[in-house]
Protein backbone atom coordinates (compact mmCIF):
# COMPACT_ATOMS: atom_id res chain seq x y z
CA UNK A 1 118.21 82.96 101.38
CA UNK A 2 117.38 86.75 100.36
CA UNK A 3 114.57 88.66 100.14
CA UNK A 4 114.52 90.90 96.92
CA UNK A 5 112.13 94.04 96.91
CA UNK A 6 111.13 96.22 93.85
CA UNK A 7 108.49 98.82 93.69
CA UNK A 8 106.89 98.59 90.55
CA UNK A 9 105.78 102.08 88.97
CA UNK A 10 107.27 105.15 89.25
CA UNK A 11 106.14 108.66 91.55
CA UNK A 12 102.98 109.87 91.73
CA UNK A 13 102.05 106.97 89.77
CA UNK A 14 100.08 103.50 90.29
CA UNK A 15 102.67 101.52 92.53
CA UNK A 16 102.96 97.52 93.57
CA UNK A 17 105.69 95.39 95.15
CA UNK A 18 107.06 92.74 93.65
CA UNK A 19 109.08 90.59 96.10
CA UNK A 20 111.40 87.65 95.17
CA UNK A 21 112.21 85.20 98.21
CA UNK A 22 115.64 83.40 96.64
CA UNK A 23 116.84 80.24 98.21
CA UNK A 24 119.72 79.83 95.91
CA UNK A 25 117.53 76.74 94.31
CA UNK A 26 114.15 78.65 93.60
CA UNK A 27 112.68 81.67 93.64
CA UNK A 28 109.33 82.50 95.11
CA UNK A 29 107.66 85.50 93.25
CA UNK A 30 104.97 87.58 95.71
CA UNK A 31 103.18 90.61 94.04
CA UNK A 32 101.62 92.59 96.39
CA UNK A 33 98.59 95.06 94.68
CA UNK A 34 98.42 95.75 91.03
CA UNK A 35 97.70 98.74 90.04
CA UNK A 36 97.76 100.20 86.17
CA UNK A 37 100.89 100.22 84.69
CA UNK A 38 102.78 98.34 86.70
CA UNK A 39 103.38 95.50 84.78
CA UNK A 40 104.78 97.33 82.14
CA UNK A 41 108.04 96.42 83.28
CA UNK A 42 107.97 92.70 83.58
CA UNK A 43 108.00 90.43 80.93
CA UNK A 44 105.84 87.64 80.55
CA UNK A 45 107.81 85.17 81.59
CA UNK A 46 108.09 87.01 84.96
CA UNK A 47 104.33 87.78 85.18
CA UNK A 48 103.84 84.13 84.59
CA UNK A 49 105.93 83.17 87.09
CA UNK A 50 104.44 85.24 90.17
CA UNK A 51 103.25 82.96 92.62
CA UNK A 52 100.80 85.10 94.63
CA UNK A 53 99.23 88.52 94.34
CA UNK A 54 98.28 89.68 97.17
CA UNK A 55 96.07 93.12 97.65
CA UNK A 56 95.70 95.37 100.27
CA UNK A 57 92.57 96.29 98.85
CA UNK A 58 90.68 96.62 95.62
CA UNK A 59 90.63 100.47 94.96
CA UNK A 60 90.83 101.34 91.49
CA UNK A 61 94.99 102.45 91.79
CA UNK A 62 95.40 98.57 93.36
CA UNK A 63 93.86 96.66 90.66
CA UNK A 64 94.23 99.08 87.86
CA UNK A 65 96.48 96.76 86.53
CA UNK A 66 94.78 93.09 86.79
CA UNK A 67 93.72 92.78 83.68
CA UNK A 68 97.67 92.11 82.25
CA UNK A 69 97.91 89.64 84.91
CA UNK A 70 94.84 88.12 84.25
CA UNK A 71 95.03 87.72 80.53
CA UNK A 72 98.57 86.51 81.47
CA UNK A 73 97.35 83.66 83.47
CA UNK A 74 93.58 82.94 82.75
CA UNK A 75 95.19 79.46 81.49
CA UNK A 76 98.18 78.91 83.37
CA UNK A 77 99.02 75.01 83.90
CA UNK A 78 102.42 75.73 85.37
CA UNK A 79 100.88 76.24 88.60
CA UNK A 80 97.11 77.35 90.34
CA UNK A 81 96.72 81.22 90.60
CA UNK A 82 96.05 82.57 94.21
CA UNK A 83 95.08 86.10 94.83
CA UNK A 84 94.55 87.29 98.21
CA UNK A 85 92.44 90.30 99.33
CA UNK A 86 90.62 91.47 102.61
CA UNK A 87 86.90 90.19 103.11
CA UNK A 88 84.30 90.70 99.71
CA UNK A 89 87.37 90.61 97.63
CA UNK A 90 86.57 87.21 95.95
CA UNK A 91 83.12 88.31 95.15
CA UNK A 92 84.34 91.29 93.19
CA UNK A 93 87.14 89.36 91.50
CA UNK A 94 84.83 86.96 90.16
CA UNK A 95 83.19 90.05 88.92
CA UNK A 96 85.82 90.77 86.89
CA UNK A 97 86.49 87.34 85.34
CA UNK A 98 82.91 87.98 83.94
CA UNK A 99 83.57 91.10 82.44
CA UNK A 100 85.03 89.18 79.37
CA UNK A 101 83.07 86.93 76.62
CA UNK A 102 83.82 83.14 77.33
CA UNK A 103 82.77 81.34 74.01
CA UNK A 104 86.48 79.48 73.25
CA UNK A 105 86.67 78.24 76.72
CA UNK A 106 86.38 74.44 76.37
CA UNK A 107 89.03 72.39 77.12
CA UNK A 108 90.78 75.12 78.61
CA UNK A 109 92.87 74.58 81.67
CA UNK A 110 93.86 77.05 84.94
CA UNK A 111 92.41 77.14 88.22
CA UNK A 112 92.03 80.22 90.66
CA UNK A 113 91.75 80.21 93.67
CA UNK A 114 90.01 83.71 95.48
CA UNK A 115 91.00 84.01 99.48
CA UNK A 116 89.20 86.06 101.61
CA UNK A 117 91.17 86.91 104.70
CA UNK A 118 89.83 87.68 107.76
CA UNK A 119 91.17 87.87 111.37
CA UNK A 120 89.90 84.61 112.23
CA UNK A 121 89.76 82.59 108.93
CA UNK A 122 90.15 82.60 105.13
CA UNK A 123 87.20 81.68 102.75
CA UNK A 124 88.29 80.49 99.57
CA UNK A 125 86.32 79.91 96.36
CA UNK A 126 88.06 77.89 93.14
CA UNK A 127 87.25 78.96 89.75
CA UNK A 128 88.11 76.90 86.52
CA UNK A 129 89.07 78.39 83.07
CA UNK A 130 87.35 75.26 81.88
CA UNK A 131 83.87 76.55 83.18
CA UNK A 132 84.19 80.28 81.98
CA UNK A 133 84.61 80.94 85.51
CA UNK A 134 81.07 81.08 86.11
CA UNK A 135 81.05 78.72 89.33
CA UNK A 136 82.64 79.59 92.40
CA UNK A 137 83.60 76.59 93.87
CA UNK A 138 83.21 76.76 98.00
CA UNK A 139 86.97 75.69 99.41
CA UNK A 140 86.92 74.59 103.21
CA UNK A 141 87.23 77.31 105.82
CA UNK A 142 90.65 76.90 107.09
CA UNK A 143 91.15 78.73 110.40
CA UNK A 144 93.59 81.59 110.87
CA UNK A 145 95.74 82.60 113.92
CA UNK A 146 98.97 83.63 112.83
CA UNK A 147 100.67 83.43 109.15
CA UNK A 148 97.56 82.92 106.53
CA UNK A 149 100.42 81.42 104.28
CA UNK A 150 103.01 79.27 105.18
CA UNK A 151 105.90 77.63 102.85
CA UNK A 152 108.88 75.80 103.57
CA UNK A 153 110.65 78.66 102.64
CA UNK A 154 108.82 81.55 103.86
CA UNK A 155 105.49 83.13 105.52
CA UNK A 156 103.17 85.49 105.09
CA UNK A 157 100.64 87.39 107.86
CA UNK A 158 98.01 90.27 107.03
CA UNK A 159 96.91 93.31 109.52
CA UNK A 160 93.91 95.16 108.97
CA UNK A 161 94.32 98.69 108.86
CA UNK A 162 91.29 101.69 108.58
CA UNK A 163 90.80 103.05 104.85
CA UNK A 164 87.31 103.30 105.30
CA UNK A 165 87.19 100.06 104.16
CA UNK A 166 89.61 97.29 105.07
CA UNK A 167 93.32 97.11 103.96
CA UNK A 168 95.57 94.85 104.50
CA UNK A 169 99.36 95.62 106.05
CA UNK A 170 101.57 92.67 105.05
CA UNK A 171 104.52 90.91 106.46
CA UNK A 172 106.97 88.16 104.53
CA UNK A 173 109.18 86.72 106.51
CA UNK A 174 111.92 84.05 105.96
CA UNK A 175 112.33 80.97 107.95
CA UNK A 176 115.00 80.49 109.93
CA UNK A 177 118.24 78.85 108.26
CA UNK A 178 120.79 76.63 109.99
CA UNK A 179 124.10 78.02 110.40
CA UNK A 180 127.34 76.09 111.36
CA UNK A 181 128.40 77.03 114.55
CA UNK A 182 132.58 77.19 114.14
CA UNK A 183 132.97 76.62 117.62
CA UNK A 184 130.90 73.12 118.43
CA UNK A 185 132.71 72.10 115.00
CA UNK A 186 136.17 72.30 116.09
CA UNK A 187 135.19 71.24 119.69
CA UNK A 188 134.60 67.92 118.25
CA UNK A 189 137.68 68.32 116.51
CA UNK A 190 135.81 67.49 112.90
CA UNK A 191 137.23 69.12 109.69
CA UNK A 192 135.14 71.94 107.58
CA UNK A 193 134.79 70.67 103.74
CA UNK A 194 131.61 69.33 101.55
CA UNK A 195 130.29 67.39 104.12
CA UNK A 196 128.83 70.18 106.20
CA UNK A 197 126.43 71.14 102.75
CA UNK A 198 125.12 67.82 103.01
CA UNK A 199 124.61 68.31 106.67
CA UNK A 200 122.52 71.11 106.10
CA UNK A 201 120.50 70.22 102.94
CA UNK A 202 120.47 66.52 103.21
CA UNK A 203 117.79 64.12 104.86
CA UNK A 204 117.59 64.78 108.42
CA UNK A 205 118.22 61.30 109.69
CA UNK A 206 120.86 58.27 108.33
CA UNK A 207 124.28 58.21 108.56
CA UNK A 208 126.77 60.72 106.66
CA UNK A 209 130.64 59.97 106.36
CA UNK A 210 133.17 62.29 107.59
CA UNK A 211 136.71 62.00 107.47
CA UNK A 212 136.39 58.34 106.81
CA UNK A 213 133.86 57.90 109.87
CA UNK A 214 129.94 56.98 109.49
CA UNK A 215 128.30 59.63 111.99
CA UNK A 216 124.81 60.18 113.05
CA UNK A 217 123.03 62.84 110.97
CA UNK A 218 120.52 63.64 113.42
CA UNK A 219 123.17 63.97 116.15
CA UNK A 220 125.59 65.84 113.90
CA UNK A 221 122.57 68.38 113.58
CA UNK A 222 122.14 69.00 116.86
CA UNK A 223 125.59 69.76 117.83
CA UNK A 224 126.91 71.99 115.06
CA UNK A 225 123.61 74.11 113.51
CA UNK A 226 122.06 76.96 114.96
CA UNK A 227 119.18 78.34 113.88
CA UNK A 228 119.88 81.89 112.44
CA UNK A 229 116.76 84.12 111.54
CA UNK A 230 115.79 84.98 108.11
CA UNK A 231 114.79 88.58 106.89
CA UNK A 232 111.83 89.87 107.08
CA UNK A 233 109.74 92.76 104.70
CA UNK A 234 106.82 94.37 105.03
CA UNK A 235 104.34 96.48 102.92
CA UNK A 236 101.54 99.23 104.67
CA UNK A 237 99.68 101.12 102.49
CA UNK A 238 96.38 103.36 102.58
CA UNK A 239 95.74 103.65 105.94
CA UNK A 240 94.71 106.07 109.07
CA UNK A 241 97.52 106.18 111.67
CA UNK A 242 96.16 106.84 115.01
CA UNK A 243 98.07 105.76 118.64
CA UNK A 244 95.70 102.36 118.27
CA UNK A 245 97.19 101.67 114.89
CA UNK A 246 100.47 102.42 115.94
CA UNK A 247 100.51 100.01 119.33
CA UNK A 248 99.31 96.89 116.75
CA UNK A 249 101.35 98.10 114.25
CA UNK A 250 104.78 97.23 116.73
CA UNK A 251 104.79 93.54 117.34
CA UNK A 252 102.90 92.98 113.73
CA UNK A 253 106.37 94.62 111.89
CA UNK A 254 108.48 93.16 114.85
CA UNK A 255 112.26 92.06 113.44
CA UNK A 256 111.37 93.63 109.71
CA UNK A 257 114.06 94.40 107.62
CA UNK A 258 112.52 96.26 105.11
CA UNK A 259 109.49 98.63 105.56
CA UNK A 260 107.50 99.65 102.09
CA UNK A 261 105.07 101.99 102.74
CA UNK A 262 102.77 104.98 101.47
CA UNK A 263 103.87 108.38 101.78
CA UNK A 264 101.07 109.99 99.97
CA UNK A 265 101.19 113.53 101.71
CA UNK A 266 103.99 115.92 103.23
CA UNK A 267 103.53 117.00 106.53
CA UNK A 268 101.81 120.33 105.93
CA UNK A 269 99.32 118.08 104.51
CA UNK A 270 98.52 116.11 107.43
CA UNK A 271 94.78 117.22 107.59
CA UNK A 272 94.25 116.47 104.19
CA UNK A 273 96.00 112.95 104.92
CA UNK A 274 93.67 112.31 108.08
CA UNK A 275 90.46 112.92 106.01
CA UNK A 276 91.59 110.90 103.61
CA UNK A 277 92.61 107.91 105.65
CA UNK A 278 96.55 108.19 104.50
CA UNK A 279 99.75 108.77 105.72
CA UNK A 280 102.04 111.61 105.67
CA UNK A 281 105.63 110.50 104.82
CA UNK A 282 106.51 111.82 108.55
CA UNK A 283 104.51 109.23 109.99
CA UNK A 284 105.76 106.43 107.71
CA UNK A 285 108.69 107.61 109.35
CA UNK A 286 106.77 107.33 113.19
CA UNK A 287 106.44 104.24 112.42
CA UNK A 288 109.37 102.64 111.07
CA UNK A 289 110.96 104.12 114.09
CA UNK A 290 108.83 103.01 116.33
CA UNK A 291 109.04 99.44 114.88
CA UNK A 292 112.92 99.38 114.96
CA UNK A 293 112.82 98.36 111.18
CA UNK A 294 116.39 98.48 109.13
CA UNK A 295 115.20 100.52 106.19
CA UNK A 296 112.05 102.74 105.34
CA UNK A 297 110.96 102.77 101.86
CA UNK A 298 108.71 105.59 100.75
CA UNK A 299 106.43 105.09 97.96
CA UNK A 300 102.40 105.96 96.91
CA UNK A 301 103.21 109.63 96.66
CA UNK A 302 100.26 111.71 95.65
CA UNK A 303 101.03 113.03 91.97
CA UNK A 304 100.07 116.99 93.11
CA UNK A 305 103.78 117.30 93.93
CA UNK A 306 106.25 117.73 91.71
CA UNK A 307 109.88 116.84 92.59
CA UNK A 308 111.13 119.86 94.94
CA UNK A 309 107.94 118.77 97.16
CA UNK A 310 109.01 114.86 96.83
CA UNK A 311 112.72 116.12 98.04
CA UNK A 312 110.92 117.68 100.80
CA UNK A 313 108.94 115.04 101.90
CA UNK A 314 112.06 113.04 101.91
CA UNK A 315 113.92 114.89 104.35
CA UNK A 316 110.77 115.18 106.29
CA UNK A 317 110.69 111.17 107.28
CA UNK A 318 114.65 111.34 107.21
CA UNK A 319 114.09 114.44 110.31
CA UNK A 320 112.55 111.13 112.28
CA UNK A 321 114.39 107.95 111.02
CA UNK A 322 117.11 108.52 109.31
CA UNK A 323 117.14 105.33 106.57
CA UNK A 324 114.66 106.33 104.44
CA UNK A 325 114.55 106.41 100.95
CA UNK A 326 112.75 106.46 97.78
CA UNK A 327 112.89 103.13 95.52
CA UNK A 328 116.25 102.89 93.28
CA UNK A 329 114.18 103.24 90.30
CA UNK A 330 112.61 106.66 91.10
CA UNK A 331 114.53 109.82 89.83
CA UNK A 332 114.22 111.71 93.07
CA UNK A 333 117.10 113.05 95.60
């Protein structure tokens, strides 16, 4: 498996991520905020395909966007919509499906479903394309202690972080895939070849023949696969970074791969970054470090700097952790 990461919109702009999770059979599409413009570069076909969008919070630079997505998938049968957001977001997302006249809505399919997440819990309400979205349909309070989403394939936990308001931090990590281990095959003196795909993506239990032998699946399993981890990404954005933050902020982002956060200010700017409940890209840099992440990307850059300040900022967070970068897309050194 691989996870894929591409921030959508360019500097000083409206930015989202868009993260694929590829098992070589499927791909799992995760957007994570929305803000205007950033569609722009997907087709339909891919906006129809996201699975989840996920927000860190519904400023007007997060959700900007929506309203692509939304006309998008009002009706989607391919699969139910889920958007995520911190606490009150389902309440102002149902809002927004009202901001439209419903007169050509019978017999319409698509069903939403609106996820509140808090520390303890996530409220969910469903809404139907059918009823002009005008209900919201109570979903059972399902507990939360750990991962708020969890796939055969991947999971996802949320952090709260200070923006005045809550937003959410994010974390998508793979599960674990089974390796063969090289040694414990030749110590029972058993052959490499097909068989060992069938080992690893067949049923669990049964017999499988090898080299002209019937053995034991479940046996077979236990002797030759370990358990190697998957990769992990994360995405922080609009926040206050204080030594609290920071100390939550470790074991939340422990073994990530990939770090997307805000830069939104240089360091000279720090004040103006504290008032404002942001980061400096210095302290994205604090904190990658701090984590022991692979790679820092730097995105959410305020637009009052042109490209000599973005170059700056750049070697700023590279000063403290040296992989840092910009996303591909974005025409800065």
């Amino acid at each position: 498996m691989a996870l894929q990461l591409e921030v959508l919109g360019g500097a000083g702009q409206d930015n989202a991520l868009l993260l694929r999770v590829t098992t070589g059979q499927t791909i799992h599409r995760l957007l994570f905020d929305c803000g205007e413009g950033v569609l722009e570069r997907l087709g339909r076909a891919e906006v129809q395909a996201l699975d989840h969008l996920m927000f860190s919070h519904l400023h007007m630079d997060h959700i900007g966007g929506f309203d692509r997505f939304f006309r998008t998938n009002f009706a989607r049968v391919s699969k139910p919509n889920h958007l995520w957001g911190p606490p009150g977001s389902a309440r102002i997302l149902h809002h927004r499906f009202q901001g439209y006249l419903w007169n050509l809505h019978a017999g319409q399919s698509g069903t939403w479903y609106l996820h509140d997440l808090y520390p303890d819990r996530v409220e969910t309400v469903r809404l139907e394309a059918g009823e002009a979205f005008a209900v919201a349909h109570p979903e059972p309070v399902v507990p939360r202690s750990g991962p708020f989403l969890e796939t055969a394939d991947y999971t996802v936990d949320a952090l709260e972080l200070d923006h005045r308001t809550v937003s959410l931090g994010y974390v998508v990590r793979e599960r674990a895939r089974p390796r063969v281990d090289p040694a414990a095959l030749a110590g029972l003196g058993l052959p490499p070849g097909p068989w060992l795909r069938e080992l690893i993506g067949g049923p669990p239990e049964g017999d499988l023949e090898v080299n002209g032998q019937r053995l034991d699946r479940r046996s077979l399993r236990a002797a030759l696969l370990r358990p190697i981890p998957g990769e992990a990404a994360a995405y922080l954005t609009d926040f206050l970074l204080d030594p609290a933050t920071l100390e939550r902020l470790r074991p939340f982002l422990r073994g990530v791969t990939t770090l997307v956060c805000e830069s939104q200010y240089r360091a000279a700017d720090l004040e103006l970054a504290r008032r404002n409940h942001h980061l400096t890209s210095r302290q994205a840099a604090e904190i990658a470090l701090a984590a022991g992440v692979a790679e820092l990307v730097l995105f959410h850059v305020s637009d009052r700097y042109g490209g000599a300040e973005c170059s700056e900022m750049l070697r700023e967070a590279r000063s403290v952790f040296a992989h840092a970068r910009f996303p591909e897309a974005w025409p800065l050194v």
